[in-house]
C-alpha atoms as a PDB file:
ATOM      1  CA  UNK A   1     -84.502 152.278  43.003  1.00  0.00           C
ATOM      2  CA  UNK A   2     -81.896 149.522  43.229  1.00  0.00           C
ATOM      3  CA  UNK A   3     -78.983 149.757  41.402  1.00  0.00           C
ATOM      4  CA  UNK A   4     -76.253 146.512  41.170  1.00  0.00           C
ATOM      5  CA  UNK A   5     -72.561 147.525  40.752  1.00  0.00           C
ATOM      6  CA  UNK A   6     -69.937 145.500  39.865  1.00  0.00           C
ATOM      7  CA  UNK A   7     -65.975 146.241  40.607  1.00  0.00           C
ATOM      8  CA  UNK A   8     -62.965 145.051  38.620  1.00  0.00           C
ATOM      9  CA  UNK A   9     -59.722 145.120  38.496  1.00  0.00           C
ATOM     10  CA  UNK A  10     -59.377 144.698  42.885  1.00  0.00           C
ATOM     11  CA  UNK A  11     -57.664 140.420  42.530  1.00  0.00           C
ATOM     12  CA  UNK A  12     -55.117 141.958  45.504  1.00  0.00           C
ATOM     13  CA  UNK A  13     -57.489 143.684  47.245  1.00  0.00           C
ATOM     14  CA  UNK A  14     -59.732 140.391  46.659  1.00  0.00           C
ATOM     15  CA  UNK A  15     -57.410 137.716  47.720  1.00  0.00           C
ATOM     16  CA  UNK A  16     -56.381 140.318  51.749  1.00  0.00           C
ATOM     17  CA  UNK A  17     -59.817 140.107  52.222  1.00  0.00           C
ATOM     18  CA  UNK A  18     -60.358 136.634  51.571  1.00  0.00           C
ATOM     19  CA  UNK A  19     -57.236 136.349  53.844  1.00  0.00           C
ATOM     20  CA  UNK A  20     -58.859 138.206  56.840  1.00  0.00           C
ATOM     21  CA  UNK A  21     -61.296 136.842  59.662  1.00  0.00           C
ATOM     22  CA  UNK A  22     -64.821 136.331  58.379  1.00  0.00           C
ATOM     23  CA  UNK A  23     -66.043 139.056  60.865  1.00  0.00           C
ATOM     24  CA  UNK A  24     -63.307 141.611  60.068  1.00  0.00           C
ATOM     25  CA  UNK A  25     -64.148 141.217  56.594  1.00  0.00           C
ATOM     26  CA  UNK A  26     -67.103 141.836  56.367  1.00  0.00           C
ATOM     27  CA  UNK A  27     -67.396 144.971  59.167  1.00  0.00           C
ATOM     28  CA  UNK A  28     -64.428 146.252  56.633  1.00  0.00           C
ATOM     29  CA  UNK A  29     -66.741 145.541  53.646  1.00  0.00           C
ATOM     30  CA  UNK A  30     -69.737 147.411  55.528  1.00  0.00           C
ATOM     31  CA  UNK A  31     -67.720 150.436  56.611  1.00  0.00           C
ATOM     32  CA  UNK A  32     -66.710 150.853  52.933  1.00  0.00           C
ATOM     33  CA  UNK A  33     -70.428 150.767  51.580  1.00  0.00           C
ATOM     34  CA  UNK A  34     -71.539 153.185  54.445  1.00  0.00           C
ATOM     35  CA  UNK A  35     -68.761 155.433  53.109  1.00  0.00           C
ATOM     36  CA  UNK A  36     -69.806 154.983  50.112  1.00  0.00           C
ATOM     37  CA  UNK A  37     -74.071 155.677  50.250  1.00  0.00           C
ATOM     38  CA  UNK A  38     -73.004 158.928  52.474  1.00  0.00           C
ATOM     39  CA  UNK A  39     -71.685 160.759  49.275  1.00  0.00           C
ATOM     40  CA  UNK A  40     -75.306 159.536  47.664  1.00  0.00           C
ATOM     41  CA  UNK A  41     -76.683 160.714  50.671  1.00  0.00           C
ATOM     42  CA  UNK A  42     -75.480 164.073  50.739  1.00  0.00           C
ATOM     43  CA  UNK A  43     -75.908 164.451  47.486  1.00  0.00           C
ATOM     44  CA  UNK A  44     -79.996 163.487  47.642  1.00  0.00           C
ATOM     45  CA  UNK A  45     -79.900 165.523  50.635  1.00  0.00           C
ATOM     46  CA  UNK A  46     -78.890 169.147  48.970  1.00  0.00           C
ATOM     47  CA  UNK A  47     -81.322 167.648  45.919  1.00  0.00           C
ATOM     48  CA  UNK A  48     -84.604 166.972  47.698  1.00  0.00           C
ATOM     49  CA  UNK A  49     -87.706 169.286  47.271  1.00  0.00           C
ATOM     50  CA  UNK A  50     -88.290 171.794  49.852  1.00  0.00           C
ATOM     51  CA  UNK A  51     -91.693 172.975  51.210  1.00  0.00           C
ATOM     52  CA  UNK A  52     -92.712 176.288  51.383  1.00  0.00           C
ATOM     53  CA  UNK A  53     -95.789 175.512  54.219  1.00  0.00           C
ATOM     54  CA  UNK A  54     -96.081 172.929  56.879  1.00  0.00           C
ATOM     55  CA  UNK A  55     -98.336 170.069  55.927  1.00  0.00           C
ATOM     56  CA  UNK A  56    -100.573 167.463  58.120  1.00  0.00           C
ATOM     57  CA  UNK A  57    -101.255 163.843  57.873  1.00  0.00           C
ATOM     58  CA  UNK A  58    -102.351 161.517  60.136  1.00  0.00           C
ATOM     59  CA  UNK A  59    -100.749 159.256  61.989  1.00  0.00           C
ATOM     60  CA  UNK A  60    -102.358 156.303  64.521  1.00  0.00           C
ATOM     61  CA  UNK A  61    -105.267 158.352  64.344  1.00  0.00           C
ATOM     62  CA  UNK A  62    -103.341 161.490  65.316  1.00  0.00           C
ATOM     63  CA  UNK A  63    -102.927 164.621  62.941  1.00  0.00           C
ATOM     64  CA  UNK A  64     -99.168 165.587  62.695  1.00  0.00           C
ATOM     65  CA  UNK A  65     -97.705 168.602  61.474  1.00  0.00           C
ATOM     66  CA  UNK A  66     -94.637 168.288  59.339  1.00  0.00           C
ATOM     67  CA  UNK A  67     -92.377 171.655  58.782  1.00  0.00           C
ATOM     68  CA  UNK A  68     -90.429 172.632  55.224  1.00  0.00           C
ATOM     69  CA  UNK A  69     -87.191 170.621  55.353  1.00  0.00           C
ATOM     70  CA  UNK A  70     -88.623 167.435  56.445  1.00  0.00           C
ATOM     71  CA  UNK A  71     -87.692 165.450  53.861  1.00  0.00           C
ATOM     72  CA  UNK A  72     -84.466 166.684  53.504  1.00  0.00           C
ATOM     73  CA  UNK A  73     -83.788 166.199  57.462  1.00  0.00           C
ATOM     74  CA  UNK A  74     -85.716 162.469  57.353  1.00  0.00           C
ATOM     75  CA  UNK A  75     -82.968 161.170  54.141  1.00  0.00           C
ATOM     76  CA  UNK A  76     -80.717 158.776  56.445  1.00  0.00           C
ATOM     77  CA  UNK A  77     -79.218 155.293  54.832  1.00  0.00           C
ATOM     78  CA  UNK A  78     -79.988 151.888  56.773  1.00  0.00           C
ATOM     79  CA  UNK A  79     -78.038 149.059  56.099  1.00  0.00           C
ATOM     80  CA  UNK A  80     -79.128 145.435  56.240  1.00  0.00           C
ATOM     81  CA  UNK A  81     -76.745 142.126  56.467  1.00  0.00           C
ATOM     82  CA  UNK A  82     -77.069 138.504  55.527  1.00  0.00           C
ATOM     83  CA  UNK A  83     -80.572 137.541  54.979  1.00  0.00           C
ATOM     84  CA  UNK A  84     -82.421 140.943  55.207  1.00  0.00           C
ATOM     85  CA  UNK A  85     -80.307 142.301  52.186  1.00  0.00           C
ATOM     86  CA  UNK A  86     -81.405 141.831  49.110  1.00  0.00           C
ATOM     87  CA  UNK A  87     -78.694 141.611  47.098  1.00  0.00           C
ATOM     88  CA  UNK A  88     -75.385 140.435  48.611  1.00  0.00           C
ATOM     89  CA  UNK A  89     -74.365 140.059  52.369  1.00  0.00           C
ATOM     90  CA  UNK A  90     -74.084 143.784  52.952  1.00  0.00           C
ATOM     91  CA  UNK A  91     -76.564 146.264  51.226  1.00  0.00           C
ATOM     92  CA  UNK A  92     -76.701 150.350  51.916  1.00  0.00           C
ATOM     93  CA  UNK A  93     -80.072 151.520  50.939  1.00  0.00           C
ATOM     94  CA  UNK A  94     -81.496 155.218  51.380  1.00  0.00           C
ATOM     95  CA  UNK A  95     -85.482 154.814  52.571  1.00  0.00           C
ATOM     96  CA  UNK A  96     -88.209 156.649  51.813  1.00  0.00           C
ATOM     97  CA  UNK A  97     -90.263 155.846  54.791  1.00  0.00           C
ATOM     98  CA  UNK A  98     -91.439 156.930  58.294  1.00  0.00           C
ATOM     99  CA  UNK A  99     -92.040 160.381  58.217  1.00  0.00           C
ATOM    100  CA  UNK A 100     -90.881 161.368  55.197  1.00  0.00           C
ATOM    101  CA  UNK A 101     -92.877 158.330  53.369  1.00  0.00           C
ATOM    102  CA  UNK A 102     -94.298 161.306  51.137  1.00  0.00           C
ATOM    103  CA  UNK A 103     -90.562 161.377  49.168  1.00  0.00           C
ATOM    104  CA  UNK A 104     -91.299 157.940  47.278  1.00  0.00           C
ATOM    105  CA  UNK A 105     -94.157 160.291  45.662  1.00  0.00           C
ATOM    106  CA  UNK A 106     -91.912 163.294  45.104  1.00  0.00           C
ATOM    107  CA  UNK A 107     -89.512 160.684  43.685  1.00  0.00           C
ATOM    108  CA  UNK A 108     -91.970 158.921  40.870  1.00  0.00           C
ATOM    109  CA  UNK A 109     -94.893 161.210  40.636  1.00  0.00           C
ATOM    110  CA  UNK A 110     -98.463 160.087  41.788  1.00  0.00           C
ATOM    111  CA  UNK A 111    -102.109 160.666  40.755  1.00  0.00           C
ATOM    112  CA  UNK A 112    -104.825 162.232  43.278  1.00  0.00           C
ATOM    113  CA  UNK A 113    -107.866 161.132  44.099  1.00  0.00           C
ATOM    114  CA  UNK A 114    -109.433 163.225  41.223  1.00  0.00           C
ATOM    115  CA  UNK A 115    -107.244 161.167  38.300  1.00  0.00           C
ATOM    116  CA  UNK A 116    -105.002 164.027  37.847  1.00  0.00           C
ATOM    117  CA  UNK A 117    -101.736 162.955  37.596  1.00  0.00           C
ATOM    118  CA  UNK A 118     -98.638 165.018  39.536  1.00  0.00           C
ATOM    119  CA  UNK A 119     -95.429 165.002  37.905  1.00  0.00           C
ATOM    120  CA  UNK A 120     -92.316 164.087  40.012  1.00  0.00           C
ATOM    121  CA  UNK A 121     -89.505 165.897  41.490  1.00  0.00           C
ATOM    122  CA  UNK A 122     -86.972 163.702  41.408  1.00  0.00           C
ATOM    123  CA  UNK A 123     -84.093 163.742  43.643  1.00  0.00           C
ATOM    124  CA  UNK A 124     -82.531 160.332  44.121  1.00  0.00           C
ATOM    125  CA  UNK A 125     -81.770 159.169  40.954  1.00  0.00           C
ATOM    126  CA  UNK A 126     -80.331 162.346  39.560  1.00  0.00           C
ATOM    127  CA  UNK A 127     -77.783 162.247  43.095  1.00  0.00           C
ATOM    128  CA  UNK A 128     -77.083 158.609  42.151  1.00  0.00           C
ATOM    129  CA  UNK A 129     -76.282 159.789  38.915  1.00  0.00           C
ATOM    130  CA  UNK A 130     -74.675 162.831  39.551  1.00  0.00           C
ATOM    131  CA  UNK A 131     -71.900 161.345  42.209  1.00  0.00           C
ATOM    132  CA  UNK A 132     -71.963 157.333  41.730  1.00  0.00           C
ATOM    133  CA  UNK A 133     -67.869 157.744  40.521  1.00  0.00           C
ATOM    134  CA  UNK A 134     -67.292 159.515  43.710  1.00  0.00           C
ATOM    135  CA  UNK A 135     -69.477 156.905  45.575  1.00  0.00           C
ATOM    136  CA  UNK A 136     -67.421 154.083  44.118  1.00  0.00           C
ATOM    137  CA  UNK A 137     -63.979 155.997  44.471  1.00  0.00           C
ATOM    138  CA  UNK A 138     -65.050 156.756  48.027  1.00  0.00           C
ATOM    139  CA  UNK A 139     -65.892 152.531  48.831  1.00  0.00           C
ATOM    140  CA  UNK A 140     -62.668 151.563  47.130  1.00  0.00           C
ATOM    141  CA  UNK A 141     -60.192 153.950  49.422  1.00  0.00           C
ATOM    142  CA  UNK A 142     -62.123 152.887  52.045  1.00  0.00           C
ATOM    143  CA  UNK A 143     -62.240 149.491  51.848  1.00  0.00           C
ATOM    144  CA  UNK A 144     -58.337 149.430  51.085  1.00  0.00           C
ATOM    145  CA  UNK A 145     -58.198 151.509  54.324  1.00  0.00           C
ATOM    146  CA  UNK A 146     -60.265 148.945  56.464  1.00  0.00           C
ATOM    147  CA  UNK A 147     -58.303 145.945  54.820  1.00  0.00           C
ATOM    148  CA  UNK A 148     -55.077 147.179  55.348  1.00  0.00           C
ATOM    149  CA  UNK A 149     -55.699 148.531  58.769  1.00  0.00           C
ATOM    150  CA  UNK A 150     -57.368 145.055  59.586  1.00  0.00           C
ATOM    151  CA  UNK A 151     -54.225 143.357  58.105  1.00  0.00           C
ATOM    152  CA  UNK A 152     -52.159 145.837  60.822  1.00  0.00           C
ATOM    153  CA  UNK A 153     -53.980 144.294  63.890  1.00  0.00           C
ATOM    154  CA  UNK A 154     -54.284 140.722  62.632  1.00  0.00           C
ATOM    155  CA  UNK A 155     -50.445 140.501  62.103  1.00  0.00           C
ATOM    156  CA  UNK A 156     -50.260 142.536  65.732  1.00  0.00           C
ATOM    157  CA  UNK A 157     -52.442 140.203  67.541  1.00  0.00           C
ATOM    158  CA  UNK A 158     -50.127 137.223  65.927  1.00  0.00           C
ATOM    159  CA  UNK A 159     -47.118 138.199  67.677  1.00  0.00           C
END
């Protein structure tokens, strides 16, 4: 799921930033996202389906046994810069990978082997939905945070 947001309404907070270092910028910028994805995060967390059983599935040809809350414990964000992101310098994604690879199914729904189809449980977008205000009220106050604390040193380290 990839969603694009645009802000508005920031020209101030626009033109410090543009004022700043490149570097300081942008680890302002990326502490502001991470802030940001977190209250996602939590949110998908409290949302995601829980087990009642343990479950196998093999791995490099071993069999692994996954407890109840695995999917729930496996929800981290990963953030990738410059190149790797695909939208933007800085991009906060939650995966569904690794271990918990089995939550992009719980997510969209998937068919067995037999044809029958399995309906979804979804858990992402409805957190997305339910707290992307807070998310975006969370990244602003932060970023103003890092950009005025950044501001702080720069004009320190002039002296």
């Amino acid at each position: 799921m990839s969603q694009t947001v645009t802000v508005t309404g920031l020209k101030e907070l626009e033109q410090t930033i543009s004022q700043l270092n490149g570097k300081v910028a942008k680890k302002a910028v990326e502490i502001a996202v991470k802030s940001g994805t977190k209250v996602v995060l939590e949110e998908a967390k409290a949302r995601a389906p829980l087990g009642i059983v343990p479950h196998k599935f093999k791995e490099k040809g071993a069999v692994i046994t996954v407890k109840p809350g695995n999917l729930r414990k496996s929800l981290k964000q990963r953030v990738y810069r410059g190149q790797r992101a695909s939208m933007g310098n800085i991009q906060s994604i939650i995966p569904l990978d690794g271990r918990a690879f089995y939550g992009k199914f719980q997510e969209w729904g998937w068919k067995t082997k037999s044809g029958r189809y399995i309906a979804p449980q979804r858990f992402l977008a409805p957190a997305w939905q339910a707290k992307k205000e807070e998310a975006l009220d969370q990244l602003g106050k932060r970023l103003g945070e890092e950009v005025e604390k950044a501001a702080r040193e720069a004009a320190v380290n002039a002296r």
